[in-house]
Protein backbone atom coordinates (compact mmCIF):
# COMPACT_ATOMS: atom_id res chain seq x y z
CA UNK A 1 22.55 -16.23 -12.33
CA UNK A 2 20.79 -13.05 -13.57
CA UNK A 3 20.17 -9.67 -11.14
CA UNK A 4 16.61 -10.40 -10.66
CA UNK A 5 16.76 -14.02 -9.95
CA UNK A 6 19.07 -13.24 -7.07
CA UNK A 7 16.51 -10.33 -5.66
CA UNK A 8 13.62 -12.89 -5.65
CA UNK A 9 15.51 -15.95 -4.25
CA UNK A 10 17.14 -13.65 -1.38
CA UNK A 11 12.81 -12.23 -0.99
CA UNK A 12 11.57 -15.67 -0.75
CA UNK A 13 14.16 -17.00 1.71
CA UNK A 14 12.76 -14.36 4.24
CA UNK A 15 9.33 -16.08 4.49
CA UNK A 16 10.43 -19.87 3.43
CA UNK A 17 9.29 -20.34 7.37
CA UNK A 18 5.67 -18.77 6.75
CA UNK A 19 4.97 -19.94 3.09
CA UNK A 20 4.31 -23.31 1.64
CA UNK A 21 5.71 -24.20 -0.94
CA UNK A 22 3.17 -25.27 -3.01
CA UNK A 23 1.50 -22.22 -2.22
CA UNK A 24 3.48 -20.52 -4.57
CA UNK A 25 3.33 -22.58 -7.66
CA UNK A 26 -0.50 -22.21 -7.52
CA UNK A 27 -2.96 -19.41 -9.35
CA UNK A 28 -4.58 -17.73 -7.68
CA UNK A 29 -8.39 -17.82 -7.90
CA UNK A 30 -10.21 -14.28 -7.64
CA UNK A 31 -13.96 -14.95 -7.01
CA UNK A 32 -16.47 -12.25 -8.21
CA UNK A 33 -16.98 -9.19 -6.10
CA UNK A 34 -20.29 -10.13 -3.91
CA UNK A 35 -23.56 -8.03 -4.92
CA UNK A 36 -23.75 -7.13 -1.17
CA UNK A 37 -21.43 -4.62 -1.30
CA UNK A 38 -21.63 -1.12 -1.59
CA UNK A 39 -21.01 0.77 -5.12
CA UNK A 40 -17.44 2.22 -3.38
CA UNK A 41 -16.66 -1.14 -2.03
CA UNK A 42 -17.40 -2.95 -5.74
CA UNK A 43 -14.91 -0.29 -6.75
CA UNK A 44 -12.21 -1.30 -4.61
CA UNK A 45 -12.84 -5.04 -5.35
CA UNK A 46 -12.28 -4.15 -8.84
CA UNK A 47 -9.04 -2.43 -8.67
CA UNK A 48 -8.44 -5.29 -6.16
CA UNK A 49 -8.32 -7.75 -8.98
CA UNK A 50 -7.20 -5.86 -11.85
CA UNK A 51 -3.98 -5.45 -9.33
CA UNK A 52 -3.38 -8.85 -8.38
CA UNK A 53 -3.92 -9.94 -12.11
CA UNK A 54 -1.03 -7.34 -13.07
CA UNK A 55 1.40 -8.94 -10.79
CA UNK A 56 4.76 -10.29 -12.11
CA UNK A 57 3.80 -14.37 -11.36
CA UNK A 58 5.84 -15.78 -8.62
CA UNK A 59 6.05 -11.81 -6.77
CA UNK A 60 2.95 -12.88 -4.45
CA UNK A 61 2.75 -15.61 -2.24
CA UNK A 62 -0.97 -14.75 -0.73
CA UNK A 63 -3.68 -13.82 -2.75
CA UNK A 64 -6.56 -13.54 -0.04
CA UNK A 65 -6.53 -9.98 1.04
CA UNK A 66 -4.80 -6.73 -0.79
CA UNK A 67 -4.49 -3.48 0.46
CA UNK A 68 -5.68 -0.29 -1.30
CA UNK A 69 -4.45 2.88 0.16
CA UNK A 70 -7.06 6.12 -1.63
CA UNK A 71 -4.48 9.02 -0.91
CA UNK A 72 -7.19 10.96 -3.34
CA UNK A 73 -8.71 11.49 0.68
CA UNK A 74 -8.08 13.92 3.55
CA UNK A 75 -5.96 11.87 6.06
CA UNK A 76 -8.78 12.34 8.31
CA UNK A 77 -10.51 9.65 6.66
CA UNK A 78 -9.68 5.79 6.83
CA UNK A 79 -8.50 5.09 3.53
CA UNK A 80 -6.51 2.13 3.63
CA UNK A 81 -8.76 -0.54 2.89
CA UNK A 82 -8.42 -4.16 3.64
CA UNK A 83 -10.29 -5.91 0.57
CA UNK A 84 -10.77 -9.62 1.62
CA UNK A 85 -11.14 -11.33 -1.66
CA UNK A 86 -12.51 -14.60 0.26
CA UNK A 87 -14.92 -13.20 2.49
CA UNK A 88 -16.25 -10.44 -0.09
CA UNK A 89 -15.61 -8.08 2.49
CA UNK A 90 -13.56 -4.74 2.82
CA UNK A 91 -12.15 -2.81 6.10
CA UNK A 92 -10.55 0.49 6.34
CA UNK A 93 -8.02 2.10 8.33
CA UNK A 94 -6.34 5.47 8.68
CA UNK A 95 -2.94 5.61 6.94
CA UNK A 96 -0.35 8.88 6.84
CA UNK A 97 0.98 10.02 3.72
CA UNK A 98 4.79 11.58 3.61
CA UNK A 99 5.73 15.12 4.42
CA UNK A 100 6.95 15.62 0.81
CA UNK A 101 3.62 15.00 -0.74
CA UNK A 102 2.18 17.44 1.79
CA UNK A 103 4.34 20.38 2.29
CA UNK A 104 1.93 22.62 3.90
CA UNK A 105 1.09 20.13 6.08
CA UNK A 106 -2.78 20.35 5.59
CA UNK A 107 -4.23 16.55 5.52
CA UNK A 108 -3.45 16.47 1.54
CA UNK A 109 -1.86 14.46 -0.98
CA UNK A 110 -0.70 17.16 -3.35
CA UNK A 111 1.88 14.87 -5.33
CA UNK A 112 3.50 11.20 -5.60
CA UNK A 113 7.47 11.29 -5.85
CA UNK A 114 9.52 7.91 -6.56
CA UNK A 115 13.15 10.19 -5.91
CA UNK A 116 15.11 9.62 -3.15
CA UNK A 117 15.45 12.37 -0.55
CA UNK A 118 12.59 13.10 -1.65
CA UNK A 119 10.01 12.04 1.70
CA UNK A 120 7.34 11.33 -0.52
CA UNK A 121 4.82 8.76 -0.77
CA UNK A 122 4.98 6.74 -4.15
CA UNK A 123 2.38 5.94 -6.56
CA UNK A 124 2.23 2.07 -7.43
CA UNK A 125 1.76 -1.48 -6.26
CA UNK A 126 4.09 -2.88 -3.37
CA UNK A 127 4.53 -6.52 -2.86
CA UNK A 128 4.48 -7.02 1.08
CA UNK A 129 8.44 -8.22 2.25
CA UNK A 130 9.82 -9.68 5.63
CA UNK A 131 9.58 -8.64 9.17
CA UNK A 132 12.50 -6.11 10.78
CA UNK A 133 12.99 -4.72 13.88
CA UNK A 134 13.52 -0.85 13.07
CA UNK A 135 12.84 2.80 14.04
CA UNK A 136 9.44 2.30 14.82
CA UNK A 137 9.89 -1.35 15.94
CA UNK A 138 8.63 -4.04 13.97
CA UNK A 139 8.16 -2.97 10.12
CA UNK A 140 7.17 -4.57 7.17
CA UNK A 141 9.40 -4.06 4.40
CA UNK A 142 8.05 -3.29 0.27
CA UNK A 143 8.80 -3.97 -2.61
CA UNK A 144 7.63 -1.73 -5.76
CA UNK A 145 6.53 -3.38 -8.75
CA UNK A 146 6.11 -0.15 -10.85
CA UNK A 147 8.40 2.31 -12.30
CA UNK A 148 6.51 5.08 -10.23
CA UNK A 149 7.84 3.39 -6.89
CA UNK A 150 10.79 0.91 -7.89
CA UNK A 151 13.04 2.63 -5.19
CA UNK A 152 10.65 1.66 -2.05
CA UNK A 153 13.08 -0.96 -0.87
CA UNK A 154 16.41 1.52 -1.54
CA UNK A 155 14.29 4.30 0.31
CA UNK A 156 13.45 2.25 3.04
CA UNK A 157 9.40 2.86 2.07
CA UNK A 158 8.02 0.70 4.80
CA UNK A 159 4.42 0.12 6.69
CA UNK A 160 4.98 0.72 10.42
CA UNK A 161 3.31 2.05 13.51
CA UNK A 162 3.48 5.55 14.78
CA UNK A 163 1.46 7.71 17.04
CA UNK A 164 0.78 10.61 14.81
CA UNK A 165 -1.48 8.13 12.85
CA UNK A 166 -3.85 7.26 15.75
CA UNK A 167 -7.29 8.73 15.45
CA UNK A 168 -6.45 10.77 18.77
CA UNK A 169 -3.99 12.85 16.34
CA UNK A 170 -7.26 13.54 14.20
CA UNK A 171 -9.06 14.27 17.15
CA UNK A 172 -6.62 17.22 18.32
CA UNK A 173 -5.06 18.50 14.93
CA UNK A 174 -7.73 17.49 12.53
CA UNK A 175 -5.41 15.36 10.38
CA UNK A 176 -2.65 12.95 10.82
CA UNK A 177 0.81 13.57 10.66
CA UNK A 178 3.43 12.65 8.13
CA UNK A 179 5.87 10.18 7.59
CA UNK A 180 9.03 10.02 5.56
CA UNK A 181 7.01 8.21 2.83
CA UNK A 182 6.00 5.17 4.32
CA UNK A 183 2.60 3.76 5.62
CA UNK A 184 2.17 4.60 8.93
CA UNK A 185 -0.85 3.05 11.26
CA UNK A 186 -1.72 3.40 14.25
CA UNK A 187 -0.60 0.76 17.30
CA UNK A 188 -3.77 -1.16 16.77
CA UNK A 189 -4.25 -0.97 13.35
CA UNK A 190 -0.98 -2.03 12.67
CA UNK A 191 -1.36 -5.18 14.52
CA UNK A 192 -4.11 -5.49 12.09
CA UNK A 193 -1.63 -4.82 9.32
CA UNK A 194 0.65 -7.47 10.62
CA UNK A 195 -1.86 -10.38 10.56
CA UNK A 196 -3.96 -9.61 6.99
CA UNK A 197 -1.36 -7.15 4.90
CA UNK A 198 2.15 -9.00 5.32
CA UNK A 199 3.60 -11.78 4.28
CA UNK A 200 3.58 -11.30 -0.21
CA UNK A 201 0.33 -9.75 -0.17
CA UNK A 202 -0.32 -6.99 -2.34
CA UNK A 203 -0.79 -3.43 -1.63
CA UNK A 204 -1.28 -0.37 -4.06
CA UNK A 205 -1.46 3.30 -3.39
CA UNK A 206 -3.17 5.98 -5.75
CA UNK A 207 -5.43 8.94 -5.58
CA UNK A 208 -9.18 7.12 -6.08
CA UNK A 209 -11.15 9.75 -3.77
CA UNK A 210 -13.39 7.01 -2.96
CA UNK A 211 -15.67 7.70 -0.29
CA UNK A 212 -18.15 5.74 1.86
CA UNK A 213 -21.04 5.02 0.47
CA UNK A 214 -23.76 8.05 1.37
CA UNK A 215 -20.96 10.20 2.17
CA UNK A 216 -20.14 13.58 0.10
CA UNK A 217 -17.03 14.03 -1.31
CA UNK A 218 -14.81 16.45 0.81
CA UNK A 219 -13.71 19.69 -1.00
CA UNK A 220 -11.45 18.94 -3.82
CA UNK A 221 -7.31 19.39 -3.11
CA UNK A 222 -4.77 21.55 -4.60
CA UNK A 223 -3.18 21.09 -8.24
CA UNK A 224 -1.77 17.62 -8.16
CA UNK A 225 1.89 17.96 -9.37
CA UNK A 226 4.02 14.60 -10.08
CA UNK A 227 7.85 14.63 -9.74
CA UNK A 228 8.06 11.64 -12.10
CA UNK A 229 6.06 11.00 -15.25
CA UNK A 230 2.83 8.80 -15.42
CA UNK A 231 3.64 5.25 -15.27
CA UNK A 232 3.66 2.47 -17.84
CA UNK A 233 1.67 -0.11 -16.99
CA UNK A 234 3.06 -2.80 -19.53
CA UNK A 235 5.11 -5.50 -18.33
CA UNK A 236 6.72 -4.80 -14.80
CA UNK A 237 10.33 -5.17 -13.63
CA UNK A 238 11.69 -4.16 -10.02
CA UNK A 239 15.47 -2.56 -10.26
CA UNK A 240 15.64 -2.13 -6.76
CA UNK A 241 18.43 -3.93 -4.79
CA UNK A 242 17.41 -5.72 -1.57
């Protein structure tokens, strides 16, 4: 049995309980991104499906809802979006970036790393993994599909909770704090997380800068710097090891 065909059978035992299996034999069907919404929300609907259509088939076992997490914004700023495909409707939530990308510590994403040691946050789409019971108490495990973050599941690049991304953290330091590279949400917003982001969704991280609409753009960052060269967005293979 080849490498990879172990890594996705061992994946899709974890949520056997939580998945039908028809579910996963079925294509997914991406309706139109609804007129109502706003010019930055039509953006993220976009990337949304241009995402989802670049997914490895059989990776994904919802469709529904993927997350987009804009690190091209000051932490301040809710930037993981929620984009319901179904209900044509997008949500957004504050989400820390890790202390490696951010050395000075100033609310900015100044560059994506995929090396190990490296506390960075990763550029790339994550398919959503199993439950665990870890450091921050329940976490939700990823898996990247891109050569820019293929060693999220050997780095232990997770979404948790953690208190330095509640909005009281932005309220008394004017950003939030850092993680080790993960996504960390608040206590509230990761039950959120939980619920609409878990379970072989999709999520993808990059620097958009995409703000509200009606809302100036903040003051551009520093120099953005990459540790590891552009990726290739052709055909995608995860090397990690689960």
């Amino acid at each position: 049995m080849k490498r990879r065909d172990l890594l996705k059978g061992g994946l899709a035992a974890g949520a056997a309980m939580a998945v039908p299996v028809r579910g996963l034999a079925q294509a997914a069907t991406v309706p139109a991104a609804p007129t109502a919404l706003g010019q930055r929300d039509r953006a993220l609907f976009e990337i949304a499906r241009r995402e989802l259509a670049r997914a490895p088939a059989g990776i994904l076992w919802k469709h529904d809802i993927v997350g987009i997490a804009d690190f091209g914004l000051h932490s301040a700023y809710p930037r993981l979006h929620f984009v319901n495909l179904e209900q044509g409707s997008v949500n957004s939530y504050l989400c820390s970036h890790g202390s490696g990308s951010d050395p000075e510590h100033d609310g900015w994403l100044n560059w994506f790393s995929n090396v190990h040691g490296s506390n960075a946050t990763s550029r790339g789409a994550y398919a959503s993994r199993n439950w665990y019971t870890g450091q921050f108490g329940v976490s939700v495990r990823l898996m990247g599909l891109d050569p820019t973050n293929s060693n999220a599941l050997d780095r232990a690049i997770v979404l948790h909770r953690a208190h330095y991304a509640e909005r009281s953290h932005v309220d008394r330091w004017g950003r939030l704090g850092r993680s080790n590279g993960c996504f960390a949400m608040g206590v509230a917003d990761f039950r959120i997380a939980l619920q609409q982001l878990a379970g072989g969704r999709l999520l993808f991280a990059d620097r958009l800068g995409l703000m509200p609409d009606g809302v100036p753009p903040p003051p551009p960052p520093g120099q953005l710097q990459l540790l590891n060269p552009q990726p290739n967005y052709g055909p995608r293979e995860n090397p990690g090891v689960f």
